[in-house]
Protein backbone atom coordinates (compact mmCIF):
# COMPACT_ATOMS: atom_id res chain seq x y z
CA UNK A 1 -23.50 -0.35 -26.71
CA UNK A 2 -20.32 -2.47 -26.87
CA UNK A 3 -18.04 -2.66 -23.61
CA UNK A 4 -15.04 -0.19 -24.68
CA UNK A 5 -11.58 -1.76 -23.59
CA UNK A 6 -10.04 1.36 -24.11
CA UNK A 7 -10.94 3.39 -21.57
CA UNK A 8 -10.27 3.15 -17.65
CA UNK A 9 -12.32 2.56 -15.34
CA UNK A 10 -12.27 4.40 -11.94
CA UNK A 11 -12.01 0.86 -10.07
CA UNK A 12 -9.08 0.03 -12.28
CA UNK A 13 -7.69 3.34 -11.93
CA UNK A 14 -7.37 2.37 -7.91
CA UNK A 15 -6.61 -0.78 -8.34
CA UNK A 16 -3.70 0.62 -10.57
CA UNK A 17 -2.30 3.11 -7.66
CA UNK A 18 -2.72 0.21 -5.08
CA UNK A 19 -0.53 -2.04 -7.33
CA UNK A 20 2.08 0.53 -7.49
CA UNK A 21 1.71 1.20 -3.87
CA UNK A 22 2.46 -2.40 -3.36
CA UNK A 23 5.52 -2.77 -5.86
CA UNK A 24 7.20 0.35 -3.78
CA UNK A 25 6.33 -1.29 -0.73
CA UNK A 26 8.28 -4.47 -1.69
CA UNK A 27 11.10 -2.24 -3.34
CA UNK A 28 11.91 -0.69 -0.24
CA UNK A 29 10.51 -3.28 2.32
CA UNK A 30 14.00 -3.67 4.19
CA UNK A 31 14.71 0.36 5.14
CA UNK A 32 10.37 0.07 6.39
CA UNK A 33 11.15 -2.54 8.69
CA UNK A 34 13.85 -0.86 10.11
CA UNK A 35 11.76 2.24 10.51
CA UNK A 36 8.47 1.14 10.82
CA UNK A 37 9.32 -2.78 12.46
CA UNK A 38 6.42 -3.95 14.67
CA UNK A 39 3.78 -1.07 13.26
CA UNK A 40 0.77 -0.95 10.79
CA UNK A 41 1.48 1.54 8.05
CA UNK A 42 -0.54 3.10 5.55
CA UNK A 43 0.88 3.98 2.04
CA UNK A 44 -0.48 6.14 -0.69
CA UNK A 45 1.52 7.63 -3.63
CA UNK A 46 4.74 5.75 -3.22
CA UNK A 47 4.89 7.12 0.52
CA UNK A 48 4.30 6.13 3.75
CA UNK A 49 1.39 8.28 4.98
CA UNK A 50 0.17 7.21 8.62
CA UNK A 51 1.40 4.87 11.03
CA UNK A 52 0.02 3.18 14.37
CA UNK A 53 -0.17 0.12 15.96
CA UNK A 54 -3.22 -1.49 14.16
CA UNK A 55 -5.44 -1.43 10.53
CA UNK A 56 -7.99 0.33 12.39
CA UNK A 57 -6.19 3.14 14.00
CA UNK A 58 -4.21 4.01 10.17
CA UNK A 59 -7.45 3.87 8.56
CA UNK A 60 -8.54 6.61 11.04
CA UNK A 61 -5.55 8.66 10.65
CA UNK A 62 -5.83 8.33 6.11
CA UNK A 63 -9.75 8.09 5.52
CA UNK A 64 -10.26 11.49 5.37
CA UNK A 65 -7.11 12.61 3.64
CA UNK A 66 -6.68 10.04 0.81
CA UNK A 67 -9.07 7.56 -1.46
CA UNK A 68 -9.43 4.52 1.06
CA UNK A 69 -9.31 2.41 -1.72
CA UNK A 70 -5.76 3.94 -3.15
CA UNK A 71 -4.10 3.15 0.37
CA UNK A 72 -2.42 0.36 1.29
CA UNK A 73 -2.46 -0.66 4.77
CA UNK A 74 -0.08 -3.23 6.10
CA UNK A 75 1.58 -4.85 9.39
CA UNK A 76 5.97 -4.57 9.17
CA UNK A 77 6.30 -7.80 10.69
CA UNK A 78 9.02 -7.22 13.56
CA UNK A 79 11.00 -10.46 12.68
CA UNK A 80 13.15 -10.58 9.64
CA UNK A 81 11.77 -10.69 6.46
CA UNK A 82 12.38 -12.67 3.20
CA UNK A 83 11.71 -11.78 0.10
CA UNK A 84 11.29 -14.18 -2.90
CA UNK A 85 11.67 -12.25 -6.24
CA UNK A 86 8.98 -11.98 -8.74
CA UNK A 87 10.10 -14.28 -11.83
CA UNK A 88 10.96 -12.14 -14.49
């Protein structure tokens, strides 16, 4: 039995989600901070599903309500942020 490129695994499947999760992150990074500036969010399908003031505390709020390993979980830094563009 050959290893069948084809087909998706369920790892890459999640690691798929978290990549988009990331890229919409970045997209709208600048309206987050102004929302968000200073807290740890969690996002999961594009969205911003939990919020609180540390990694632990979000993964509290999400574990039970989305695939852990689909979520993203990340600080808004409170000072201003840069953003260097991919390289297309």
């Amino acid at each position: 039995m050959g290893l069948d490129l084809t087909k998706t695994t369920p790892v890459q499947a999640s690691l798929v989600k978290l990549l988009e999760n990331r890229q919409w992150l970045d997209q709208n990074i600048y309206e987050l901070q102004k929302k968000y500036r200073g807290q740890t969010i969690a996002v999961h399908g594009q969205a911003v599903v939990g919020t609180g003031q540390s990694a632990e505390q979000v993964l509290d709020i999400v574990k039970d309500k989305y695939p852990v390993d689909e979520v993203l979980i990340m600080l808004i830094p409170k000072e201003e942020i840069l953003v260097v563009p991919y390289p297309e």
